[in-house]
C-alpha atoms as a PDB file:
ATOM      1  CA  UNK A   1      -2.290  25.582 -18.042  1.00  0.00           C
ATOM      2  CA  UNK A   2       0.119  24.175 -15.388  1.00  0.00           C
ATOM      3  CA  UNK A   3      -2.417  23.968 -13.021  1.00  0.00           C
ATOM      4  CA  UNK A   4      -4.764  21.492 -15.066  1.00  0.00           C
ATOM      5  CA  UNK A   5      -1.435  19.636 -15.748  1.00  0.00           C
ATOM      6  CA  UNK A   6      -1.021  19.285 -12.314  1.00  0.00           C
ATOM      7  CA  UNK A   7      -4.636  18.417 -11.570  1.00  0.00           C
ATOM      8  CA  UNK A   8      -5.099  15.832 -14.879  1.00  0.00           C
ATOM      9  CA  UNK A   9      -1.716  14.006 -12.852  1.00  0.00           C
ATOM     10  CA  UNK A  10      -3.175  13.875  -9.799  1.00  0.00           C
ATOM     11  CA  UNK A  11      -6.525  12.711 -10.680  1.00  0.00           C
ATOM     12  CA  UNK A  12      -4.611  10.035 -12.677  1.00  0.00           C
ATOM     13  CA  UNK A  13      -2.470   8.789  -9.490  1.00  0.00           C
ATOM     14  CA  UNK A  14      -5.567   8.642  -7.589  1.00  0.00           C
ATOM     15  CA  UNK A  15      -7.298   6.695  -9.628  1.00  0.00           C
ATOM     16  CA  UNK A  16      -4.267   4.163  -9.588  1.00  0.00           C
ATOM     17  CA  UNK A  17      -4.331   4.564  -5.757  1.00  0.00           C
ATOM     18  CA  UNK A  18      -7.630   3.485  -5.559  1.00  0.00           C
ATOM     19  CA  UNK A  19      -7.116   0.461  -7.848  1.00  0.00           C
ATOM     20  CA  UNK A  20      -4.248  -0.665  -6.149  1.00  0.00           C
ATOM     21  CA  UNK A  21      -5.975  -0.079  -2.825  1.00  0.00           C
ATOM     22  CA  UNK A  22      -8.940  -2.270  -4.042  1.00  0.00           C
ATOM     23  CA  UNK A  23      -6.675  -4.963  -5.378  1.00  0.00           C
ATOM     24  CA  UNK A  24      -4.978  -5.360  -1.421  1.00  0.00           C
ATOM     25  CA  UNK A  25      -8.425  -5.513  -0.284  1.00  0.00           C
ATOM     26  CA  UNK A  26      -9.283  -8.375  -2.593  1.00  0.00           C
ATOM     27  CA  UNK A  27      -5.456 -10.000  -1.553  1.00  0.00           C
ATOM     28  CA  UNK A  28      -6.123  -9.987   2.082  1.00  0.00           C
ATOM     29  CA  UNK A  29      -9.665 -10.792   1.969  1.00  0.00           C
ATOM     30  CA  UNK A  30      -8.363 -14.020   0.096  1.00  0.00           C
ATOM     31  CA  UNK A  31      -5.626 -14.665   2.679  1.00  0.00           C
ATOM     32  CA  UNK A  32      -7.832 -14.033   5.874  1.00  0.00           C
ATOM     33  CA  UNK A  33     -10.748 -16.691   4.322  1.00  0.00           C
ATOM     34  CA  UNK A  34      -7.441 -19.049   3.134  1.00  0.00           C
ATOM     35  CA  UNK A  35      -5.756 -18.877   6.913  1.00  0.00           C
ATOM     36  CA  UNK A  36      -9.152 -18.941   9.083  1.00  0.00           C
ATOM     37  CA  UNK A  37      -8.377 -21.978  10.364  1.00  0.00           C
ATOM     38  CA  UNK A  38      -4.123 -21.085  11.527  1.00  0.00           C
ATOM     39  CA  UNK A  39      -6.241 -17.480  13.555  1.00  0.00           C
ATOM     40  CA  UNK A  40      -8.829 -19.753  15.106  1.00  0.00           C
ATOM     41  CA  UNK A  41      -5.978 -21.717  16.363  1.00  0.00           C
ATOM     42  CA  UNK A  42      -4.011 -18.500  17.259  1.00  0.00           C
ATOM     43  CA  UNK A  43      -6.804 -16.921  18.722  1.00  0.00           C
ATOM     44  CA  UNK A  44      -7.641 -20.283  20.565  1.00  0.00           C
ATOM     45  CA  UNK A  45      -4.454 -19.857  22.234  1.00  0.00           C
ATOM     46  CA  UNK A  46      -4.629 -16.913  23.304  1.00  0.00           C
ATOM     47  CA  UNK A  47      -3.586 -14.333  20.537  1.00  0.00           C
ATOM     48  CA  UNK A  48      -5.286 -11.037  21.651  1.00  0.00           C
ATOM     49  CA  UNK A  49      -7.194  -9.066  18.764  1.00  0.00           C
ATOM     50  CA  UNK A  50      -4.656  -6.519  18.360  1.00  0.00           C
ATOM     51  CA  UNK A  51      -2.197  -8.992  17.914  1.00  0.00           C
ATOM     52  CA  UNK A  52      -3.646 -10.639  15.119  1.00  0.00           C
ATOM     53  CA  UNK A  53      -4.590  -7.470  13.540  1.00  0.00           C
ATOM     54  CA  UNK A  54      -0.898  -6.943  13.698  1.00  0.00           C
ATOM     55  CA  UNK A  55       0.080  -9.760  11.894  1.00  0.00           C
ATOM     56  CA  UNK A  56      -2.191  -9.539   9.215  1.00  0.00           C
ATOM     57  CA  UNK A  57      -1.400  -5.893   8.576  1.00  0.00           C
ATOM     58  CA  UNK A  58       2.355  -6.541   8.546  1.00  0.00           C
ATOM     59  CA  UNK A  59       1.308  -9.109   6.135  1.00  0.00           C
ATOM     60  CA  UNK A  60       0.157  -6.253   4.108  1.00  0.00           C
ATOM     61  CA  UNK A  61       3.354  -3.964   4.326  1.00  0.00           C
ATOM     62  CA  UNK A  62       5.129  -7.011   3.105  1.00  0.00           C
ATOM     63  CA  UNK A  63       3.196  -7.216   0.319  1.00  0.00           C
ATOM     64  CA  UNK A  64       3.245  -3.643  -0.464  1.00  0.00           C
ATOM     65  CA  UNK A  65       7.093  -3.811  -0.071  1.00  0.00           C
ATOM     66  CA  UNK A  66       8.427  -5.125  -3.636  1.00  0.00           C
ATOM     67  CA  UNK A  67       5.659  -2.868  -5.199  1.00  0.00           C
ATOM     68  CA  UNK A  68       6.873   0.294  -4.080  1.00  0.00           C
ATOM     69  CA  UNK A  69      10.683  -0.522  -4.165  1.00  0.00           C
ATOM     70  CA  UNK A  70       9.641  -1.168  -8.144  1.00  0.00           C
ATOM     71  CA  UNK A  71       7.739   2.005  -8.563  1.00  0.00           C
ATOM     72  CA  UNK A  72      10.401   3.999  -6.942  1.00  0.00           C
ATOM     73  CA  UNK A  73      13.011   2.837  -9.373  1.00  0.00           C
ATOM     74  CA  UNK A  74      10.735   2.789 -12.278  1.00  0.00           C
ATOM     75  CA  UNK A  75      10.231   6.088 -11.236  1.00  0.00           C
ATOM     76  CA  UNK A  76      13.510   7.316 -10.871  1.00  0.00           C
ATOM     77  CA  UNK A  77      14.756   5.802 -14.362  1.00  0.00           C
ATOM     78  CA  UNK A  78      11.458   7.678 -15.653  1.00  0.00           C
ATOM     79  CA  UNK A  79      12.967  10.960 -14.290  1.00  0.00           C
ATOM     80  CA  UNK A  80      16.490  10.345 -15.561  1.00  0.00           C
ATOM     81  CA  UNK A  81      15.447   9.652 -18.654  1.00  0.00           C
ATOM     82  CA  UNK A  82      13.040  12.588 -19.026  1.00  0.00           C
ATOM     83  CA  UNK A  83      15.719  14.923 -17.676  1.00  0.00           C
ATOM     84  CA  UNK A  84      18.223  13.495 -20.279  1.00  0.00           C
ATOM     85  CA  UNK A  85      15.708  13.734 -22.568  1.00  0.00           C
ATOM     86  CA  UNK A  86      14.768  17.136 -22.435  1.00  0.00           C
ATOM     87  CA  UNK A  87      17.957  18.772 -21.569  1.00  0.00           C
ATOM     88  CA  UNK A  88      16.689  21.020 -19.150  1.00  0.00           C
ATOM     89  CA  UNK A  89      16.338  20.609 -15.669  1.00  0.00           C
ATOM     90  CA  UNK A  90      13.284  19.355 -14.305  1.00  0.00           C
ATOM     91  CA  UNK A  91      11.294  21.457 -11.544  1.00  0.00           C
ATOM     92  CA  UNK A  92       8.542  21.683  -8.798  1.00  0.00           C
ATOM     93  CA  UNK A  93       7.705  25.124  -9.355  1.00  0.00           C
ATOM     94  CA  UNK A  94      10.699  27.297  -9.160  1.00  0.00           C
ATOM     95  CA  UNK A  95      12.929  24.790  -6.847  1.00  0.00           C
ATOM     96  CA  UNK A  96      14.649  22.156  -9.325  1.00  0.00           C
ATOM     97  CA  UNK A  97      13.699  18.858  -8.567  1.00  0.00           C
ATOM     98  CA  UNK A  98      16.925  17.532  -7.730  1.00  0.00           C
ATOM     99  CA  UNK A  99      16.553  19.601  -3.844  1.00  0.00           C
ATOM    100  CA  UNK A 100      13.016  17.541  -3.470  1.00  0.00           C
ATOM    101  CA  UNK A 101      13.519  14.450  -5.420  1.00  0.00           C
ATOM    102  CA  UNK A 102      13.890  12.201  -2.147  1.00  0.00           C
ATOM    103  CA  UNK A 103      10.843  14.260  -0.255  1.00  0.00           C
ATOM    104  CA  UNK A 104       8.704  13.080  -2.469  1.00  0.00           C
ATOM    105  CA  UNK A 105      10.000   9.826  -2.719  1.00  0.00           C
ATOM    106  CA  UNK A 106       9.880   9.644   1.376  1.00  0.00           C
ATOM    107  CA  UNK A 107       5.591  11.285   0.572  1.00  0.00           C
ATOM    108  CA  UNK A 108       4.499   8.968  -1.862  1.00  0.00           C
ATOM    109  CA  UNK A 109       6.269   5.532  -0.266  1.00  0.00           C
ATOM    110  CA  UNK A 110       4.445   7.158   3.117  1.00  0.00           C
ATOM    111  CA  UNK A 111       1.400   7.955   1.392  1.00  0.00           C
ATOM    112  CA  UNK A 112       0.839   4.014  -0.611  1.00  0.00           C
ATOM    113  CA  UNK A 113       2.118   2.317   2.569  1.00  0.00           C
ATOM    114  CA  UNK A 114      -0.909   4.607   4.514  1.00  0.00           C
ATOM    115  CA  UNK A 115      -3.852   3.249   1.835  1.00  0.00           C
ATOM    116  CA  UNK A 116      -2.681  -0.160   1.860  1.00  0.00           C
ATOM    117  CA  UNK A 117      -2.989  -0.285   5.444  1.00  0.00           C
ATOM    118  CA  UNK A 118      -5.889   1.714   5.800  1.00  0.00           C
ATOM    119  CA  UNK A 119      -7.176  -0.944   3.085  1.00  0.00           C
ATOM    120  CA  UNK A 120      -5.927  -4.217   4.727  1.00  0.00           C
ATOM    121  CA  UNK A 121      -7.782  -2.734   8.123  1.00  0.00           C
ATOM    122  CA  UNK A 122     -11.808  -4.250   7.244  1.00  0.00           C
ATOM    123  CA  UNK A 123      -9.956  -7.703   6.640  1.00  0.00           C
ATOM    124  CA  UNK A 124      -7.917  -7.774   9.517  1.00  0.00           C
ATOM    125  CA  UNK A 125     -10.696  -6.678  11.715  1.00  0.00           C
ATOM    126  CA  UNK A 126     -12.719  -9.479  10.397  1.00  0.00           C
ATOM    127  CA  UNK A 127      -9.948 -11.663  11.187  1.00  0.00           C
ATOM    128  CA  UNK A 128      -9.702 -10.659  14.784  1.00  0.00           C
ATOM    129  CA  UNK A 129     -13.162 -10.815  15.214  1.00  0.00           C
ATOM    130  CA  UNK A 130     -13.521 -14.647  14.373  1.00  0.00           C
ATOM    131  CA  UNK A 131     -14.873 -16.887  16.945  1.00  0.00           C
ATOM    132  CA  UNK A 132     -11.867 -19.474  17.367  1.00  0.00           C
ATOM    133  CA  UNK A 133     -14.523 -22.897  17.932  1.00  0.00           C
ATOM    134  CA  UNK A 134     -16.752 -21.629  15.477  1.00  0.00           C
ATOM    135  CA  UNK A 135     -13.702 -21.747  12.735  1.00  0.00           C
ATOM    136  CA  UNK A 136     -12.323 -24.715  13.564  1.00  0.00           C
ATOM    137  CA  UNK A 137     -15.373 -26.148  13.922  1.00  0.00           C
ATOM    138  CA  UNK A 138     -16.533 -25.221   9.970  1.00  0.00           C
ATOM    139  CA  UNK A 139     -13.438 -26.593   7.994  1.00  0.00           C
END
């Protein structure tokens, strides 16, 4: 009974991963076709294609950012509350959850930063990829 708990949860913050990834994919599409014109100029000047990949996926981390600084208080009220709640002490398997409260924290901030990079990377390679005359050239 735990177990399909445990699995109905997970299945449920995947699903929200994916979503979320799919909505940074739409953002930074949208930003890359909105700032073609400031990497042509970049690029034109000599910006390597690493380099503009790097700005466009720290773009993404600060994006990501105020997201997860909300979820991880929404999520530690949520854990409060259930705790106060429910009187009894909360626990990942037999090890209360106060010991690995911040580890997970730390695992899922690590794990949403890792898709939303890994989601920003097709726009940011398109980015780098864009022939600077060519760009300038079409606005």
């Amino acid at each position: 009974d735990l177990i399909a708990e445990s699995a109905s949860v997970a299945v449920a913050g995947g699903i929200v991963l994916v979503l979320a990834a799919l909505g940074i994919v739409g953002v930074i599409g949208f930003m890359v076709a909105t700032r073609k014109r400031e990497i042509a100029v970049r690029m034109a000047l000599g910006a390597t294609r690493p380099r503009v990949m790097g700005l466009l996926l720290s773009d993404v981390v600060k994006l990501v950012m105020p997201g997860l600084a909300g979820g991880l208080f929404v999520a530690a009220v949520l854990i409060r509350s259930v705790h106060t709640i429910a009187e009894t002490p909360l626990t990942v398997g037999s090890t209360p959850l106060g010991f690995v409260e911040p580890l997970i924290y730390v695992v899922a901030s690590a794990i949403a930063v890792f898709v939303a990079l890994l989601a920003g990377l097709p726009a940011a390679r398109r980015a780098a990829s864009v022939q600077p005359m060519a760009a300038i050239r079409s606005e």
